[in-house]
PDB file of N, CA and C in Angstrom:
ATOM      1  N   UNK A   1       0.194  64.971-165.696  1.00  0.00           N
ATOM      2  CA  UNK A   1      -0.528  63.723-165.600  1.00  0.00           C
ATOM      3  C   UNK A   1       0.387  62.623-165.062  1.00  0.00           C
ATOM      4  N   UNK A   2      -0.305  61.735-164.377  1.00  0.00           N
ATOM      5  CA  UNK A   2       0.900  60.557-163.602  1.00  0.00           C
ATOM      6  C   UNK A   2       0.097  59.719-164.280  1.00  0.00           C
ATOM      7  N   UNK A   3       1.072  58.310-164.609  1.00  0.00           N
ATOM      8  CA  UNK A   3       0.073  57.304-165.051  1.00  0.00           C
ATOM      9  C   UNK A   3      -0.632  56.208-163.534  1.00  0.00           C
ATOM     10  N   UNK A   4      -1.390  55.707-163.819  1.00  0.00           N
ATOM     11  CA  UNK A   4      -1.743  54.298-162.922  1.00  0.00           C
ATOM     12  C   UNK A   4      -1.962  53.069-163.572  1.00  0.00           C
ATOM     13  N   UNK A   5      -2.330  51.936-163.012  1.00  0.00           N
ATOM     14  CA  UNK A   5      -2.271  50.973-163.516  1.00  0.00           C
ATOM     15  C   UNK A   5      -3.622  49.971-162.918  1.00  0.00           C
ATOM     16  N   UNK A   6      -4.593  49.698-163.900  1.00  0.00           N
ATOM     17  CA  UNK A   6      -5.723  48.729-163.601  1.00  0.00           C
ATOM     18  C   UNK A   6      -5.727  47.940-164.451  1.00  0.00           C
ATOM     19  N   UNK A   7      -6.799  46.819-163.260  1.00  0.00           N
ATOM     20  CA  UNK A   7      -6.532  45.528-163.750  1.00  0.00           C
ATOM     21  C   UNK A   7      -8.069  45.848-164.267  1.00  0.00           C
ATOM     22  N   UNK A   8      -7.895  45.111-166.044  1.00  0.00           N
ATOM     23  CA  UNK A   8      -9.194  45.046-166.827  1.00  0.00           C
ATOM     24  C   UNK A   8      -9.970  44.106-166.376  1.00  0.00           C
ATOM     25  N   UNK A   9      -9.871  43.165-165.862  1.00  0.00           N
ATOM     26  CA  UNK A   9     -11.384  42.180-165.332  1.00  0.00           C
ATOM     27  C   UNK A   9     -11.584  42.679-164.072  1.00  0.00           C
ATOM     28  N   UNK A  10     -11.315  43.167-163.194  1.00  0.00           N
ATOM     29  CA  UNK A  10     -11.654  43.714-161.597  1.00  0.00           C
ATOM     30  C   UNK A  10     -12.435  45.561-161.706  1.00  0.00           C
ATOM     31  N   UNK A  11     -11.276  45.862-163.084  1.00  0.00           N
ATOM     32  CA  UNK A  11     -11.525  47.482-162.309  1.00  0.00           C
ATOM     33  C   UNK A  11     -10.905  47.821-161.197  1.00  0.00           C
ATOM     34  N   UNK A  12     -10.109  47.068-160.349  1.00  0.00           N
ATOM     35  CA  UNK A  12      -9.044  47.326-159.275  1.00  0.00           C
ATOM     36  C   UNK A  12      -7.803  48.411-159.570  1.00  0.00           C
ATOM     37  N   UNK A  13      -7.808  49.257-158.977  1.00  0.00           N
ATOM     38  CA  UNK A  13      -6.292  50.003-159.165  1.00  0.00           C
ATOM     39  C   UNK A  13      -5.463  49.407-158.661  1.00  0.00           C
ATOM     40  N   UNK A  14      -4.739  48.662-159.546  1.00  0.00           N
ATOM     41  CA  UNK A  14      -2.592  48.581-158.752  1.00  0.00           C
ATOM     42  C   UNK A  14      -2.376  49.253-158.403  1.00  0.00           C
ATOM     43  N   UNK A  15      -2.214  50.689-158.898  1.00  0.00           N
ATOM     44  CA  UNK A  15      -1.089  51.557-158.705  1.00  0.00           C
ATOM     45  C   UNK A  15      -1.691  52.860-158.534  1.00  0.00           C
ATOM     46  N   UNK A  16      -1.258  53.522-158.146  1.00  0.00           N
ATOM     47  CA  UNK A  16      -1.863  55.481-158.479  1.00  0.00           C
ATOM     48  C   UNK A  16      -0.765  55.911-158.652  1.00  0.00           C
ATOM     49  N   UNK A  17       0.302  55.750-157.811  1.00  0.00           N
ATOM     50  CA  UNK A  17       1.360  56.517-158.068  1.00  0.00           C
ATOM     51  C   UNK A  17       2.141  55.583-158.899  1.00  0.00           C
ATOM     52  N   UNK A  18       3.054  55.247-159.606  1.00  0.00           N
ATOM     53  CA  UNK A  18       3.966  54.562-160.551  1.00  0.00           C
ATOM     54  C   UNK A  18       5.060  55.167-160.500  1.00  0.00           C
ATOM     55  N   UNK A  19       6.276  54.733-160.185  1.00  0.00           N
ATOM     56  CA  UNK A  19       7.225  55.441-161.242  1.00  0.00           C
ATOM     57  C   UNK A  19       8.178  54.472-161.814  1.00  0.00           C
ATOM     58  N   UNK A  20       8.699  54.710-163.070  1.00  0.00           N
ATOM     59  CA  UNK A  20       9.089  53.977-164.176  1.00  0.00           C
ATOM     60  C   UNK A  20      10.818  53.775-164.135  1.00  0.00           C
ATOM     61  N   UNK A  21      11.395  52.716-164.104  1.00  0.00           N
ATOM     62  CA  UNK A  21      12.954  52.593-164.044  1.00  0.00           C
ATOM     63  C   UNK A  21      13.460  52.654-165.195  1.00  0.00           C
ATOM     64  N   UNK A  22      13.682  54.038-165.784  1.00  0.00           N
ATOM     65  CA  UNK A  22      13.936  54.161-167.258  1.00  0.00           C
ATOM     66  C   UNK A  22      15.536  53.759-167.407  1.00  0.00           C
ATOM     67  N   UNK A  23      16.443  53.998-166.820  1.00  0.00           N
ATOM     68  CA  UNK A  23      18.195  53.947-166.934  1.00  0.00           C
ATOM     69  C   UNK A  23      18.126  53.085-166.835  1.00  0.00           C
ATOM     70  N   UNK A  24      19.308  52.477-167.398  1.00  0.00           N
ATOM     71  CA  UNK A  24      20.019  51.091-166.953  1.00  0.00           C
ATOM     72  C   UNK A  24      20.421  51.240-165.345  1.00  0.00           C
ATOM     73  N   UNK A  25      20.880  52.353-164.920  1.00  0.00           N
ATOM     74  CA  UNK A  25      21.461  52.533-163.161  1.00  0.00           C
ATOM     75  C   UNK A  25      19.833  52.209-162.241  1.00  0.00           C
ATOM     76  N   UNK A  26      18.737  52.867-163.053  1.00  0.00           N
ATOM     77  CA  UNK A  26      17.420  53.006-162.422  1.00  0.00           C
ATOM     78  C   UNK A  26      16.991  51.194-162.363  1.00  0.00           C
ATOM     79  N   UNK A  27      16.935  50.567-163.686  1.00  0.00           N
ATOM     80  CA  UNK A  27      16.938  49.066-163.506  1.00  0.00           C
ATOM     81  C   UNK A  27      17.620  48.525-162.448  1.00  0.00           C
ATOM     82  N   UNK A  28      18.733  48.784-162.085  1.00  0.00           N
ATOM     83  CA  UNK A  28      19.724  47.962-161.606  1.00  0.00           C
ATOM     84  C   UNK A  28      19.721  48.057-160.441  1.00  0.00           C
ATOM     85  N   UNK A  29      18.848  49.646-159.661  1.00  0.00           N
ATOM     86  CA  UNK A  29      18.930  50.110-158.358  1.00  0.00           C
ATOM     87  C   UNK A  29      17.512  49.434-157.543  1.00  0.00           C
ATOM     88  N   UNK A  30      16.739  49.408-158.389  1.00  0.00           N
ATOM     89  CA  UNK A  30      15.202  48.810-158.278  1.00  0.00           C
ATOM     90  C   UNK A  30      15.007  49.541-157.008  1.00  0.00           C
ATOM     91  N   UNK A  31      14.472  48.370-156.199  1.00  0.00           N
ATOM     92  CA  UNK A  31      13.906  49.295-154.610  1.00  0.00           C
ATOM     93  C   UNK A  31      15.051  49.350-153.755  1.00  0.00           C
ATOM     94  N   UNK A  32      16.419  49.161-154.023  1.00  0.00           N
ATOM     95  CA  UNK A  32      17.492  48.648-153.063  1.00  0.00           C
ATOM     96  C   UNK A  32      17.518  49.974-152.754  1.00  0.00           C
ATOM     97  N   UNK A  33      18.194  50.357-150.885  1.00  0.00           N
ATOM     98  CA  UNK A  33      18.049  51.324-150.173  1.00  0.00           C
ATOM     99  C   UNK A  33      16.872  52.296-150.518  1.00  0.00           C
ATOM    100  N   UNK A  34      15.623  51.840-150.950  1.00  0.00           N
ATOM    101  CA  UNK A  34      14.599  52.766-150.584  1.00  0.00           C
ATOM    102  C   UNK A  34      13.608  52.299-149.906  1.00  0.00           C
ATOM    103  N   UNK A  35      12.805  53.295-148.976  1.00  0.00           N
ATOM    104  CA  UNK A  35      12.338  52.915-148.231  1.00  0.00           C
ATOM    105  C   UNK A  35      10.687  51.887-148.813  1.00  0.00           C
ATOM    106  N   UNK A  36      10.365  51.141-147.897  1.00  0.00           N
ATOM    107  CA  UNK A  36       8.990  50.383-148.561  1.00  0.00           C
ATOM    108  C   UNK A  36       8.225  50.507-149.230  1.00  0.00           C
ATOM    109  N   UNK A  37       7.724  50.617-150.221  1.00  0.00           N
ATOM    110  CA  UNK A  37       6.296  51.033-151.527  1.00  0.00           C
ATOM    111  C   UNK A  37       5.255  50.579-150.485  1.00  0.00           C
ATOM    112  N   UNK A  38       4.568  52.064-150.221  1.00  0.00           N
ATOM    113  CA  UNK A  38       3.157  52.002-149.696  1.00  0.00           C
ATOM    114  C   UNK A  38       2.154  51.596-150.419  1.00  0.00           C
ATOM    115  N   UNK A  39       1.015  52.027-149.978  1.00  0.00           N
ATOM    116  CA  UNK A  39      -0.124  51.137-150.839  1.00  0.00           C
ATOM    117  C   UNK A  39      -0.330  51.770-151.979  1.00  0.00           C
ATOM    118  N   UNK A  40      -0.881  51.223-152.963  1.00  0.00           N
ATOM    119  CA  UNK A  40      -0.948  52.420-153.753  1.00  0.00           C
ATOM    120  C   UNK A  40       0.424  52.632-155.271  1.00  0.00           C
ATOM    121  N   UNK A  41       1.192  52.387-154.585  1.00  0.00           N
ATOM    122  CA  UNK A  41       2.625  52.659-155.033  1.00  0.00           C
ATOM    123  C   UNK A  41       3.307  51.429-155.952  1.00  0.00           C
ATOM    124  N   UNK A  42       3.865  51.694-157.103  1.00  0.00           N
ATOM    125  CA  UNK A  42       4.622  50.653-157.799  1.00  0.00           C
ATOM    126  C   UNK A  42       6.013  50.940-158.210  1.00  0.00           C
ATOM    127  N   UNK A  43       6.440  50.064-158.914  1.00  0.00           N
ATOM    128  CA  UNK A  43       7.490  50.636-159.583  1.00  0.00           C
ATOM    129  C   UNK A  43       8.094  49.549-161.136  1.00  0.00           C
ATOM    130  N   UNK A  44       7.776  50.251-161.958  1.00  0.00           N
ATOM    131  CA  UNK A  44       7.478  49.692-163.139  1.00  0.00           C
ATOM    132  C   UNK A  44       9.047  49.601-163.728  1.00  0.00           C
ATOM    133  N   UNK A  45       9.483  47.700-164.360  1.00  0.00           N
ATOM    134  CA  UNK A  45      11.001  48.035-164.800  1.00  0.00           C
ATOM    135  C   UNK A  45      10.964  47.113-166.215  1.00  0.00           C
ATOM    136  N   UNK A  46      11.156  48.522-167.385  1.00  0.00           N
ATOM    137  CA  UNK A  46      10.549  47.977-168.662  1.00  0.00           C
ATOM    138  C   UNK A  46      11.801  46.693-169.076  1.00  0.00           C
ATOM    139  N   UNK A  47      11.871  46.151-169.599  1.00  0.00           N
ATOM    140  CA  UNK A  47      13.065  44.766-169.967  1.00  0.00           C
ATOM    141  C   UNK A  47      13.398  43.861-168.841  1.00  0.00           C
ATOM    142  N   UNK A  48      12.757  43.310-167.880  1.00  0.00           N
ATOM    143  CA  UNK A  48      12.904  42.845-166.828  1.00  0.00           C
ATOM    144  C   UNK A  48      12.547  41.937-166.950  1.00  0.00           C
ATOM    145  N   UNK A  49      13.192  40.423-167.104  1.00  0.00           N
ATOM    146  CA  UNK A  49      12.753  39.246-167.389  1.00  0.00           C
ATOM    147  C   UNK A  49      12.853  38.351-165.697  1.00  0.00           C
ATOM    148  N   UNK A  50      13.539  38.621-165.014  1.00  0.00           N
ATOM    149  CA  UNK A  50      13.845  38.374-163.716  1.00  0.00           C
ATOM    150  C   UNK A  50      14.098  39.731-163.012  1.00  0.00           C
ATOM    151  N   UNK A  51      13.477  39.407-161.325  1.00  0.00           N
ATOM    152  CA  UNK A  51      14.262  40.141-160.638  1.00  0.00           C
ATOM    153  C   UNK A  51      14.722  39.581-159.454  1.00  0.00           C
ATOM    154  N   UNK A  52      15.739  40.211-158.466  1.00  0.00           N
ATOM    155  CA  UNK A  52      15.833  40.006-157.232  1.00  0.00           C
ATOM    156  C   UNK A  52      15.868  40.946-155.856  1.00  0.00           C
ATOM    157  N   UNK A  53      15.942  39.976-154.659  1.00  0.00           N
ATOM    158  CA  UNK A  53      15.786  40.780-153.795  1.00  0.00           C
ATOM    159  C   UNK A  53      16.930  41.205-152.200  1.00  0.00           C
ATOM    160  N   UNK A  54      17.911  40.718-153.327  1.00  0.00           N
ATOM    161  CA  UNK A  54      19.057  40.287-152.380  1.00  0.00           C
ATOM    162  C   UNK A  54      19.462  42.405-151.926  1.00  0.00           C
ATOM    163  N   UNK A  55      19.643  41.741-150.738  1.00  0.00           N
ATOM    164  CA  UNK A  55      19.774  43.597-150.225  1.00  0.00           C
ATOM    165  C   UNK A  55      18.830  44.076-149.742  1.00  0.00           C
ATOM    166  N   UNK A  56      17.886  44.176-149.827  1.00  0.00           N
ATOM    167  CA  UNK A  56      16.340  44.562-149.495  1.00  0.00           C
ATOM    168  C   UNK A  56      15.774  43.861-148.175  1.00  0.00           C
ATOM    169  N   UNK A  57      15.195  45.351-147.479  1.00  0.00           N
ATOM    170  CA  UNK A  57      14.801  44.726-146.214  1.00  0.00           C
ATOM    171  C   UNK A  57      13.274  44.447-145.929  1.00  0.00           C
ATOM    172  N   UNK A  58      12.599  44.497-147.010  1.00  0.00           N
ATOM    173  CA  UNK A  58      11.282  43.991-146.999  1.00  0.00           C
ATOM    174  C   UNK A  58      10.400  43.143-148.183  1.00  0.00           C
ATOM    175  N   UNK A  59       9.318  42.401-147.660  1.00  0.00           N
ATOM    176  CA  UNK A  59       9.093  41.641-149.208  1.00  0.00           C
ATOM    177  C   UNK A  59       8.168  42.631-150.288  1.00  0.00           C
ATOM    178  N   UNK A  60       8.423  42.025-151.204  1.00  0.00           N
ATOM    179  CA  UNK A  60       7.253  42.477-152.299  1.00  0.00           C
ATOM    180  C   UNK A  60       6.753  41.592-153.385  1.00  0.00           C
ATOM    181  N   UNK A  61       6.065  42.141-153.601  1.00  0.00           N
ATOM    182  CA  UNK A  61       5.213  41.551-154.862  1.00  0.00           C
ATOM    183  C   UNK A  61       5.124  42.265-156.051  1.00  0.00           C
ATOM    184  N   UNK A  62       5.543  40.772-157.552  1.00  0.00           N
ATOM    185  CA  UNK A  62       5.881  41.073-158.374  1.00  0.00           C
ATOM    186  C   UNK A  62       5.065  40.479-159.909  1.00  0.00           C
ATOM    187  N   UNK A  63       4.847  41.720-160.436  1.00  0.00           N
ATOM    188  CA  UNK A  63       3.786  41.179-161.580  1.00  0.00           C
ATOM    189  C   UNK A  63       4.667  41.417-162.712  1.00  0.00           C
ATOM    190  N   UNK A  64       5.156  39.955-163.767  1.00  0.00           N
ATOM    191  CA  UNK A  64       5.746  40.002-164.996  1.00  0.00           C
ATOM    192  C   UNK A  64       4.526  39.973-165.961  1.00  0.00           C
ATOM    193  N   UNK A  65       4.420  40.800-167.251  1.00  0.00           N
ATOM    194  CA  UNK A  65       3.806  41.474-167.834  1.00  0.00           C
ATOM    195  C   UNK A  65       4.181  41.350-169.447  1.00  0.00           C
ATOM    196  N   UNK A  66       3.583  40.456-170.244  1.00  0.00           N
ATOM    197  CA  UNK A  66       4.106  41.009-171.580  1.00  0.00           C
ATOM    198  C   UNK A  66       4.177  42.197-171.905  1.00  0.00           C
ATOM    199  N   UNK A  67       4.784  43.128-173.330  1.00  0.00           N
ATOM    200  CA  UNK A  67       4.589  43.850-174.150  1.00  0.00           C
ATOM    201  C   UNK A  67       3.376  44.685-174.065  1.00  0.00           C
ATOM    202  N   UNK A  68       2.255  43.969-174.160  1.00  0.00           N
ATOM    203  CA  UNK A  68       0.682  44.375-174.257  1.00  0.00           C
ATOM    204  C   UNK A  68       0.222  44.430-172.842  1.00  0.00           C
ATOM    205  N   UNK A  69       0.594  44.457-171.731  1.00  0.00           N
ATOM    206  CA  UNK A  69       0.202  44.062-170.652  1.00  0.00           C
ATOM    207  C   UNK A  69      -0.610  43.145-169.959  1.00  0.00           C
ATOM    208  N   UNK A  70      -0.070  41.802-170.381  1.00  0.00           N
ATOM    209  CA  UNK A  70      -1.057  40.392-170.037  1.00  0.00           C
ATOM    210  C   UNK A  70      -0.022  40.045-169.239  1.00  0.00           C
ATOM    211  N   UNK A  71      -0.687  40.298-168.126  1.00  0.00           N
ATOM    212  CA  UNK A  71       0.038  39.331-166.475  1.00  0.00           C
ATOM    213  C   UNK A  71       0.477  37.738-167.351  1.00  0.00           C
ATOM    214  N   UNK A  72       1.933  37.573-167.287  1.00  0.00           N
ATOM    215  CA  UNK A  72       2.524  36.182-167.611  1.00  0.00           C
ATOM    216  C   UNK A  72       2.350  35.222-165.964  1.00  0.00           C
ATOM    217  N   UNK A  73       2.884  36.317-164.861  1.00  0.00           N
ATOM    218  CA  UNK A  73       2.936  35.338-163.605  1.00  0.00           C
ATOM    219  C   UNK A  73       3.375  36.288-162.657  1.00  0.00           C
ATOM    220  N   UNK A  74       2.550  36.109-161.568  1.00  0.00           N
ATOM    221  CA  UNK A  74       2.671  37.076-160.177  1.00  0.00           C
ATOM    222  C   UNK A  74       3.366  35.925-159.244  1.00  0.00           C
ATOM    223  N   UNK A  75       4.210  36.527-158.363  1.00  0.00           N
ATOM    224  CA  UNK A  75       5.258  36.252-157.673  1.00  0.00           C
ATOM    225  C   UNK A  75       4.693  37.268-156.276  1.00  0.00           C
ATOM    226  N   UNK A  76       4.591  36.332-155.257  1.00  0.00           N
ATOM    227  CA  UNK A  76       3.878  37.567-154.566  1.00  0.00           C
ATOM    228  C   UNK A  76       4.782  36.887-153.123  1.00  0.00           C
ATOM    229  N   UNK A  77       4.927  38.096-152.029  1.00  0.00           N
ATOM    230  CA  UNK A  77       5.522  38.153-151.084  1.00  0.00           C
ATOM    231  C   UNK A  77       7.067  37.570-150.979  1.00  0.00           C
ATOM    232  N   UNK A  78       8.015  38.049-152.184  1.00  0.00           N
ATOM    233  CA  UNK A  78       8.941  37.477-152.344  1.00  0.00           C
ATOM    234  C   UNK A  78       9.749  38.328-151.472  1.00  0.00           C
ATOM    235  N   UNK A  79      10.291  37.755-150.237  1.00  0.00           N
ATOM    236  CA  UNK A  79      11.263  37.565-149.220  1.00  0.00           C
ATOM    237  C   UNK A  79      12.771  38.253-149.521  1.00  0.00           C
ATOM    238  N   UNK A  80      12.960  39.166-148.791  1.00  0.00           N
ATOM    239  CA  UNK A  80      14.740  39.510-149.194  1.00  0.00           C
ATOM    240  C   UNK A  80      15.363  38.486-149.018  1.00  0.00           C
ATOM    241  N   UNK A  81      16.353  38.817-150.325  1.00  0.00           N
ATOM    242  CA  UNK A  81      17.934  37.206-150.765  1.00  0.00           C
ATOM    243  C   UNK A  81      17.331  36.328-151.349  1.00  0.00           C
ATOM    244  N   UNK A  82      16.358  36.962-152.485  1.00  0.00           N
ATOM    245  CA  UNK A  82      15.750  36.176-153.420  1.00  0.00           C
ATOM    246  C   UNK A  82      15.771  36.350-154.757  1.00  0.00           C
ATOM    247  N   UNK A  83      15.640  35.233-156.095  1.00  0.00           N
ATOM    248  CA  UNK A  83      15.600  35.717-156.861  1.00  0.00           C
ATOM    249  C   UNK A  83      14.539  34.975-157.516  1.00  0.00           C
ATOM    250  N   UNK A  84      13.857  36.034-158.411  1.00  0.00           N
ATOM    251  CA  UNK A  84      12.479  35.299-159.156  1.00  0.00           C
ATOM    252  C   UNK A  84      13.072  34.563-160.697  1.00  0.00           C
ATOM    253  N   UNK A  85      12.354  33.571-160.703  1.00  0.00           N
ATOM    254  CA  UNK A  85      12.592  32.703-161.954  1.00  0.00           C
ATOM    255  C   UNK A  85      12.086  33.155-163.079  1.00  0.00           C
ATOM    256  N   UNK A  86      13.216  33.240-164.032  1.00  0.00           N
ATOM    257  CA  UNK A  86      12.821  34.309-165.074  1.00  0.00           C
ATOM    258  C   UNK A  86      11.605  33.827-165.744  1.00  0.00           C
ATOM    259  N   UNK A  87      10.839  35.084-166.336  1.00  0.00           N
ATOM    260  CA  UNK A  87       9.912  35.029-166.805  1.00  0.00           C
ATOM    261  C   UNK A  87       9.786  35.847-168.667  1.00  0.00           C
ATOM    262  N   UNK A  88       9.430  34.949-169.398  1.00  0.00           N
ATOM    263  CA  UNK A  88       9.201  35.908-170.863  1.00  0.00           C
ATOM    264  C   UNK A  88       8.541  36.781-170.838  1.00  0.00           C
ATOM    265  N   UNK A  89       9.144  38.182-170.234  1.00  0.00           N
ATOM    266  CA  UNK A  89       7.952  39.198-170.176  1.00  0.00           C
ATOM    267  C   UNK A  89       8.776  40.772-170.134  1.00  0.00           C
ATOM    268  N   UNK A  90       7.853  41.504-170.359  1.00  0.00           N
ATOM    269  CA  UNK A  90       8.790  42.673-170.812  1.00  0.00           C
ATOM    270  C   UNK A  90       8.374  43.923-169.834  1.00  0.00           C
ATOM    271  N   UNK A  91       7.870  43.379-169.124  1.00  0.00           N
ATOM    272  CA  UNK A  91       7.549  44.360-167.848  1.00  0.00           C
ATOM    273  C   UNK A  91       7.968  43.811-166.838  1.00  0.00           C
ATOM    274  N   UNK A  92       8.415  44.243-165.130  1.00  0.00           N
ATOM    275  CA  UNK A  92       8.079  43.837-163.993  1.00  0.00           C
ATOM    276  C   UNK A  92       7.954  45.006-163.525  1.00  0.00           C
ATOM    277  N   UNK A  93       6.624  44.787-162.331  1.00  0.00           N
ATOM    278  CA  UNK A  93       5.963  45.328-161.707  1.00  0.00           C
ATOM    279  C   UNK A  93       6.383  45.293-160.658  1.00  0.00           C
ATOM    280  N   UNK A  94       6.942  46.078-159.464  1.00  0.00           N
ATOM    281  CA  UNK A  94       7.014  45.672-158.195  1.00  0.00           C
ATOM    282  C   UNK A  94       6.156  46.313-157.153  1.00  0.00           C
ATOM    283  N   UNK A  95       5.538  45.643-156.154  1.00  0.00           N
ATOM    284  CA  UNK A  95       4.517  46.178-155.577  1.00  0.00           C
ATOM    285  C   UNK A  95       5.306  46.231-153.948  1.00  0.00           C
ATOM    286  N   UNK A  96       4.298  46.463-152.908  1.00  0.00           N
ATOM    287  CA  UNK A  96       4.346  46.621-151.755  1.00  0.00           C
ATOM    288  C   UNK A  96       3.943  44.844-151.455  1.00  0.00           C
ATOM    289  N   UNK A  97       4.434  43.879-150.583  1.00  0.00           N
ATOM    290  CA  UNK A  97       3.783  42.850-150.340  1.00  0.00           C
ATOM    291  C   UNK A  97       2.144  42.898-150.039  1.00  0.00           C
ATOM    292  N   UNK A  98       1.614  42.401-151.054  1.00  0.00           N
ATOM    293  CA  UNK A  98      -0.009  41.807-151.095  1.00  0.00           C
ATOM    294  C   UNK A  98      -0.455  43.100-151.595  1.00  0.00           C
ATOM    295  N   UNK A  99       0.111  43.728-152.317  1.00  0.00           N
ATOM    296  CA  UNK A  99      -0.242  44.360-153.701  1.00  0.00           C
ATOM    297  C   UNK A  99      -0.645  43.873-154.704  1.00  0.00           C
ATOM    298  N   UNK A 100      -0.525  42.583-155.245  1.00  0.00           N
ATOM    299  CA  UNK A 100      -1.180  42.169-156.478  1.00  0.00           C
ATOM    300  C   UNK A 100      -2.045  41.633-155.896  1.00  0.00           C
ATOM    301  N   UNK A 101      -2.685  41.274-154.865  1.00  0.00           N
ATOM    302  CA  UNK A 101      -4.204  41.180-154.382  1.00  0.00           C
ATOM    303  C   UNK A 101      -3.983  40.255-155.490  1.00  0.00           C
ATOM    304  N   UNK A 102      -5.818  40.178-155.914  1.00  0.00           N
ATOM    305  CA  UNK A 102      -6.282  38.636-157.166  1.00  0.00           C
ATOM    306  C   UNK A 102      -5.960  38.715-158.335  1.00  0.00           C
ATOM    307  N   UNK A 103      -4.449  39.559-158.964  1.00  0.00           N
ATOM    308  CA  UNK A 103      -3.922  39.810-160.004  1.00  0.00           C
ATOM    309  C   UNK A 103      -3.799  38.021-160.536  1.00  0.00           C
ATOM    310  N   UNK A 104      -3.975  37.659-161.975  1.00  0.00           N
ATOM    311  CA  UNK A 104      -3.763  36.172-162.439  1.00  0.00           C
ATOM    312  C   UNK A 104      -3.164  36.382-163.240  1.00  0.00           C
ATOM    313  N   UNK A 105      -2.154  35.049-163.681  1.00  0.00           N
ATOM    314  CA  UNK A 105      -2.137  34.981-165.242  1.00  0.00           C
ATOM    315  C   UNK A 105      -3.015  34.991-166.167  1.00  0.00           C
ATOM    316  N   UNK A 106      -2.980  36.184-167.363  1.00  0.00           N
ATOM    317  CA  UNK A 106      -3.894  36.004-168.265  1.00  0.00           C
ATOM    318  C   UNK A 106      -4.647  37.190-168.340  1.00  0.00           C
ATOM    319  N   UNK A 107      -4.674  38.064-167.077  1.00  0.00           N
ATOM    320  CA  UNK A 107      -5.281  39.611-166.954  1.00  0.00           C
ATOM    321  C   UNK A 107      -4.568  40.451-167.659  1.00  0.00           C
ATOM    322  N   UNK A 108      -5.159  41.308-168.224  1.00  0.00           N
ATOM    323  CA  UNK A 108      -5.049  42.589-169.124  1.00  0.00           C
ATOM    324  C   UNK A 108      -4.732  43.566-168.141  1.00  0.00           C
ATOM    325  N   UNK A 109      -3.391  44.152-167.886  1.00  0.00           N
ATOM    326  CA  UNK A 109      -3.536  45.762-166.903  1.00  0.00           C
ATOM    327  C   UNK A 109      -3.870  46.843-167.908  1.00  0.00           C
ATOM    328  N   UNK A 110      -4.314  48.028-167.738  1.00  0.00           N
ATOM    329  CA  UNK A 110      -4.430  48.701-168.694  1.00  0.00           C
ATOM    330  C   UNK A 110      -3.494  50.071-167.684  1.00  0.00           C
ATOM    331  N   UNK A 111      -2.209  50.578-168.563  1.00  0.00           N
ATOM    332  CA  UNK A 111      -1.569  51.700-167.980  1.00  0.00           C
ATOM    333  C   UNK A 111      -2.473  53.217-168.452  1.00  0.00           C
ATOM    334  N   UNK A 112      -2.992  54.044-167.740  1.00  0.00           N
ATOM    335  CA  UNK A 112      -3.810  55.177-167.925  1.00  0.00           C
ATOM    336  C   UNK A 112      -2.771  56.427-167.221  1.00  0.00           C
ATOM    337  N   UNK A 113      -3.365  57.741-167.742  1.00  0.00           N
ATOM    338  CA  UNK A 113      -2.635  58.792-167.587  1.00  0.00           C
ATOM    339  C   UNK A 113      -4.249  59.132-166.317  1.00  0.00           C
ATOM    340  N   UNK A 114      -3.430  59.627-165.444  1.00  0.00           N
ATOM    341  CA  UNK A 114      -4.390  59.750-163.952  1.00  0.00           C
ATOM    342  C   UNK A 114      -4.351  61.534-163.545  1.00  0.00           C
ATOM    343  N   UNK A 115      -4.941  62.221-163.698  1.00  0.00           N
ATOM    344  CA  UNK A 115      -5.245  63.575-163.602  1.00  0.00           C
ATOM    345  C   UNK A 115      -4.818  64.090-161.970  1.00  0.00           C
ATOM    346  N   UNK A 116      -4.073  65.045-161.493  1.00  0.00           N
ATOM    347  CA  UNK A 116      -2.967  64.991-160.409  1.00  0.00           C
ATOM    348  C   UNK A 116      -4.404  64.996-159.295  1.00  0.00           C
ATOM    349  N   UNK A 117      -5.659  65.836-159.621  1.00  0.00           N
ATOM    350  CA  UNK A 117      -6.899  66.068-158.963  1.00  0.00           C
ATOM    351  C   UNK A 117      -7.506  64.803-157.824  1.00  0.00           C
ATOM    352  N   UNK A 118      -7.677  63.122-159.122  1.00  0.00           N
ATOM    353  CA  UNK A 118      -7.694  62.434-158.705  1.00  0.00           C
ATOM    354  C   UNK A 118      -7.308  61.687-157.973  1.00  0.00           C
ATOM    355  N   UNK A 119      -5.704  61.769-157.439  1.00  0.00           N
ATOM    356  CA  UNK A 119      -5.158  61.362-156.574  1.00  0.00           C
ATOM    357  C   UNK A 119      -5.560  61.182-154.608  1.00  0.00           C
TER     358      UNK A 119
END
């Protein structure tokens, strides 16, 4: 099972594919030298109160996330040699630029286990 990630007032999928920056090396490496997150694609980094984008050759978009998954504040098309202003939140989300589409503060994501079929 892979998880995904929807937004509870839309029914919109974020994500289908996810994958999760469990290490401290995996935090720290984020998207640096990998290639662009297609559509579809996230990358979830649990203790992430800020991130940046210094090194990185393309923008993205970034959803900070309490505990429970309530969007605190989307950061969207953030530019390489940047850094986002920290946020109280215990998720960041990083998307492909204009991945969080009409993601708000205040939305519920709900993380689901996604059956490999459905993909």
């Amino acid at each position: 099972m892979e998880r995904r990630i929807v937004v509870e007032r839309t029914g919109r999928v974020l994500a289908r594919r996810v994958r999760w920056a469990s290490s401290s090396q995996e935090r720290r490496r984020g998207l640096l030298d990998v290639p662009a997150l297609g559509d579809g694609e996230a990358l979830v980094i649990p203790g992430a109160f800020q991130v940046h984008s210094v090194g990185m050759k393309y923008a993205i978009d970034v959803v900070f996330c309490s505990r429970r998954w309530v969007v605190k504040r989307v950061v969207r098309n953030m530019v390489p040699g940047r850094l986002s202003r920290p946020v109280l939140a215990r998720y960041a989300i990083e998307l492909a630029s204009g991945g969080a589409g009409d993601v708000r503060p205040g939305d519920k994501l709900v993380v689901t286990d996604q059956d490999p079929s459905e993909r």
